[in-house]
Protein backbone atom coordinates (compact mmCIF):
# COMPACT_ATOMS: atom_id res chain seq x y z
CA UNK A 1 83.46 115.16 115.51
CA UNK A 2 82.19 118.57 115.06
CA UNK A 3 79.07 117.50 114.47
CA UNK A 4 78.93 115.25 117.89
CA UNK A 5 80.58 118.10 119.61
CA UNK A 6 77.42 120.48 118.35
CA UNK A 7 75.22 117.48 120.00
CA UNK A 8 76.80 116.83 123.28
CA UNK A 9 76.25 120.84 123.96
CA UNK A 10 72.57 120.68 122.98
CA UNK A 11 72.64 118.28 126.12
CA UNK A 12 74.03 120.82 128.60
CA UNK A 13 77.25 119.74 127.96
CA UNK A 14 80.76 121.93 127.43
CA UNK A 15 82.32 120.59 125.19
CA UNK A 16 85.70 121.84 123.64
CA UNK A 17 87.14 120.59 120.36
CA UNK A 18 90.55 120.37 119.50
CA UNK A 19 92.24 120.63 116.53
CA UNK A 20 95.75 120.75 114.91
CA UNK A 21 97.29 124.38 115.15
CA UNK A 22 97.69 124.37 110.67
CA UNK A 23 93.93 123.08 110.18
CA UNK A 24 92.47 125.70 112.44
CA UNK A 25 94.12 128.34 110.26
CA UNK A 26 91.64 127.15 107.87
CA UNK A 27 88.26 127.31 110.14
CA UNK A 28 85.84 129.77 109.94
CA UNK A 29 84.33 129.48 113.31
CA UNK A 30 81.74 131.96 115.33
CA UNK A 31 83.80 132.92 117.77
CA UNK A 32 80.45 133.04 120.13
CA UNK A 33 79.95 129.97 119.25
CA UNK A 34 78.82 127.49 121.61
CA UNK A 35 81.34 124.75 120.96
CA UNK A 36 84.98 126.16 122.44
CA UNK A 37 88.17 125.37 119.65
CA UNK A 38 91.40 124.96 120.80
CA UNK A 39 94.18 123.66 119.45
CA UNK A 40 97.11 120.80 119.35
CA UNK A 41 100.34 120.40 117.01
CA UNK A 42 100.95 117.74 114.93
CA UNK A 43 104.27 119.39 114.65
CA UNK A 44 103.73 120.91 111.16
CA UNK A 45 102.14 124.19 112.35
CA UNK A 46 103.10 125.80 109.05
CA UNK A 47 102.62 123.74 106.54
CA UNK A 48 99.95 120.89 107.57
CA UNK A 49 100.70 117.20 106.79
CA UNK A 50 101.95 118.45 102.94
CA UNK A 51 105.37 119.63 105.04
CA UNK A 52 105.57 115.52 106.26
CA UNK A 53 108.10 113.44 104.18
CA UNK A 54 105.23 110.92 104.43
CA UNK A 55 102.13 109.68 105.37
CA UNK A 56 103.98 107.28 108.70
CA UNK A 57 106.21 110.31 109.17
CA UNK A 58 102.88 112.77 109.56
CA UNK A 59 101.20 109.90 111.61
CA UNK A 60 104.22 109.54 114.14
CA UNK A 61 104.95 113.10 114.09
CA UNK A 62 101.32 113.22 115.42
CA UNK A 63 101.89 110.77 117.88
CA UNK A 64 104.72 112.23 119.33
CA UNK A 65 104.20 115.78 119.58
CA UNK A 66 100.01 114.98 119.68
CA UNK A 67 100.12 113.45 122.74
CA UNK A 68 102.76 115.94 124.66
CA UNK A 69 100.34 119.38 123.19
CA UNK A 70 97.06 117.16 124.26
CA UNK A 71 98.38 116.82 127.66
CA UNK A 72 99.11 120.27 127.82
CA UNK A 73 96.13 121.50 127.01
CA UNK A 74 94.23 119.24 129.32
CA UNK A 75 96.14 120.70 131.90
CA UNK A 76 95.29 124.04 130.83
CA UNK A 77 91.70 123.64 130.85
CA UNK A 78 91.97 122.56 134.46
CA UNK A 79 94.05 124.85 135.63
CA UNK A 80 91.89 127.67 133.98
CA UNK A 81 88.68 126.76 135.81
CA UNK A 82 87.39 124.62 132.94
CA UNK A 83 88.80 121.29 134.02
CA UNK A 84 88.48 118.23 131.29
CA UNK A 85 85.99 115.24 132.25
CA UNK A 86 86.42 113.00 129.73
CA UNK A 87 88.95 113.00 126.61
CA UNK A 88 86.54 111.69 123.50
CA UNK A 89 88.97 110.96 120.75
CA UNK A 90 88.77 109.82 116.72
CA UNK A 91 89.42 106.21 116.76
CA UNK A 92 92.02 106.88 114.33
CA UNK A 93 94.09 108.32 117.06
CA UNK A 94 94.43 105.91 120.14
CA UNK A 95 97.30 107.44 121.76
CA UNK A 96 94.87 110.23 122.74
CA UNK A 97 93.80 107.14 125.52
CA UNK A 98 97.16 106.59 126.88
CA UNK A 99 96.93 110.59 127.31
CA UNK A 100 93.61 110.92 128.74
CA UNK A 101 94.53 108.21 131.47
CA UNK A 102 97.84 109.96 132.40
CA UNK A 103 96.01 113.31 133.31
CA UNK A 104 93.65 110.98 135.36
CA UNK A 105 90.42 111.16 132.86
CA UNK A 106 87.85 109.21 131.06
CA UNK A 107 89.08 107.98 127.92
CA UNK A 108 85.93 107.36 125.08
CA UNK A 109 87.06 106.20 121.55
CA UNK A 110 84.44 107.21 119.09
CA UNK A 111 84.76 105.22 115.45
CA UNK A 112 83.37 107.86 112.65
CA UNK A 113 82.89 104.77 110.32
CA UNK A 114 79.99 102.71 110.27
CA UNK A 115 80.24 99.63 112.63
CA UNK A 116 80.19 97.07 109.86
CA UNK A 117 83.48 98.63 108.44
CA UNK A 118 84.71 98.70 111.80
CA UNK A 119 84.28 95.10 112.62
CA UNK A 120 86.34 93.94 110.04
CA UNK A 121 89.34 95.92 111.02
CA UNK A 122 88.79 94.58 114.83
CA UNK A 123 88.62 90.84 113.50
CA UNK A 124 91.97 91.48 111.83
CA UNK A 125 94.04 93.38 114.28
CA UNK A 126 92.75 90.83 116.87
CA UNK A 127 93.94 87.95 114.41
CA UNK A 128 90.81 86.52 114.34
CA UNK A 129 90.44 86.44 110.32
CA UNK A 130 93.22 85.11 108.35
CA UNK A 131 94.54 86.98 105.69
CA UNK A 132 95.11 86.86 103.36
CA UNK A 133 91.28 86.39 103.12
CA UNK A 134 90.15 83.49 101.08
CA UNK A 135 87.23 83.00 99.32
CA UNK A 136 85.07 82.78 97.82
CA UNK A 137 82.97 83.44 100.96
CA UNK A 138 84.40 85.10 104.63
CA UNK A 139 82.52 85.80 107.85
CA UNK A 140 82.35 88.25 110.39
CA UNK A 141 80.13 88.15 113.41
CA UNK A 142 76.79 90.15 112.50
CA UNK A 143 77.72 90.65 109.38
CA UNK A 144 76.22 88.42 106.43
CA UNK A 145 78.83 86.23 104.34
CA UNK A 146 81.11 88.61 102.11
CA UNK A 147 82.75 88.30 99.12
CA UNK A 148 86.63 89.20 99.85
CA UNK A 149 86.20 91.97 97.21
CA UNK A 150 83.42 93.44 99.24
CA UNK A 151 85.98 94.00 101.93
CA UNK A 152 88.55 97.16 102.68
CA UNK A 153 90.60 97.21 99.68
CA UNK A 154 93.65 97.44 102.02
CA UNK A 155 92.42 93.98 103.39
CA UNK A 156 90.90 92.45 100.31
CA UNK A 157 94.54 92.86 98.36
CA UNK A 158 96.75 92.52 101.17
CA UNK A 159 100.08 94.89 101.59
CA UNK A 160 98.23 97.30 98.71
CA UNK A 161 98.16 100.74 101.20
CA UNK A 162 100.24 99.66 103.95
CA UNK A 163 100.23 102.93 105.79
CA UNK A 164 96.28 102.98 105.75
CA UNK A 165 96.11 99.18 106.78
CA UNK A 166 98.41 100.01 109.95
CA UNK A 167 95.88 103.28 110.85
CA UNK A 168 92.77 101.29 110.42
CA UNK A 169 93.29 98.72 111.92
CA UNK A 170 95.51 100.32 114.75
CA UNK A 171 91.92 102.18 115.80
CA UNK A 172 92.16 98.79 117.63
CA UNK A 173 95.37 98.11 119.85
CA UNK A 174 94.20 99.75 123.09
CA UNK A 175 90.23 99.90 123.08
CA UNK A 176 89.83 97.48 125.85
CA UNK A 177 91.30 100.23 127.73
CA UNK A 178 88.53 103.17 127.21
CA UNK A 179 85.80 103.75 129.71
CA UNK A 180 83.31 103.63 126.74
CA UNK A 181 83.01 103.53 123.08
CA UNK A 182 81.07 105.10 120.77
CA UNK A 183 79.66 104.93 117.25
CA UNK A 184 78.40 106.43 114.87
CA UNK A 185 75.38 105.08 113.63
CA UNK A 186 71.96 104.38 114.89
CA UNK A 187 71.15 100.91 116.01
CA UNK A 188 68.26 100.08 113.55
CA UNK A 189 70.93 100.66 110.68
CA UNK A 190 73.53 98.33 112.17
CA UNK A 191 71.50 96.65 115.00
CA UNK A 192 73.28 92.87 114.43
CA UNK A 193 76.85 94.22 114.09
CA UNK A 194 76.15 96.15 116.64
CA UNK A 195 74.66 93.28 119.05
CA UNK A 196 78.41 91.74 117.89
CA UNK A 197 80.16 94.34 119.40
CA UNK A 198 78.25 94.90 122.80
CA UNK A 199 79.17 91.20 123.35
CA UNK A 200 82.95 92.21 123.16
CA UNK A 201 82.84 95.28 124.75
């Protein structure tokens, strides 16, 4: 996300990026810099997500108190002369949409994982695999036939990281909903998965 944020600001661009109150403790940014940091709570200002009870505790904690600091600081921008365009947010966290359209702005999902990973966890969350996954071949559209073992080890052995099968493939529940979506990759790497998805989206 940095590393987009550096790009979109080579393009004219202002981009700010924000981050949870206990990771920026942690950042060792210009402050000159070009790319403007502010900052969220996941409600664990203190002691990051090692101060959850657990992993769905840390993720709902960051829904909850995400979503009410995100619109906050939307409406600070805007109020402070810098107002917000578009909300561009980690696929992993799709209640940043359901923020961005409440304060009235774009909402753009970008998926940091390739598109081929990414198209297996949309073919499951939209129930359009059956899993478990049986072999000893499976399909996806644009990808070539896989061995079930060559999938997500959360899908592949089913129920094996439940909290990480729920993120991933949660990336999912709402992105009919964003203005535009974004991945990263480059289309000669990916160009038939890729193909796959423009005919969804």
């Amino acid at each position: 996300m940095l590393q987009f944020s550096k790009r979109l600001v080579s393009k004219g661009v202002r981009a700010t990026l924000a981050v949870t109150v206990y990771l920026s403790k942690s950042m060792h940014m210009e402050p000159t810099g070009p790319i403007e940091i502010d900052t969220i709570s996941d409600g664990y200002d203190e002691g990051g997500s090692a101060a959850a009870k657990s992993f769905e505790a840390q993720q709902m904690n960051l829904q909850v108190v995400g979503s009410r600091t995100l619109h906050s600081l939307i409406q600070r921008l805007d109020e402070s002369g810098k107002p917000v365009h578009a909300v561009i947010y980690d696929g992993f966290l799709p209640w940043a949409l359901d923020v961005a359209k409440e304060c009235g702005k774009l909402g753009v999902v970008f998926f940091t994982q390739t598109c081929a990973v990414n198209n297996i966890y949309y073919h499951v969350k939209k129930g359009l695999v059956e899993l478990p996954l049986k072999g000893p071949r499976v399909s996806f559209p644009g990808l070539p036939p896989l061995d079930p073992s060559e999938t997500p080890s959360f899908i592949y052995i089913l129920g094996s990281y439940p909290a990480i099968y729920n993120m991933v493939v949660d990336q999912f529940v709402n992105v009919e909903d964003a203005d535009y979506v974004l991945f990263n990759t480059f289309y000669e790497l990916e160009k038939e998965v890729i193909v796959s998805f423009e005919i969804i989206f």
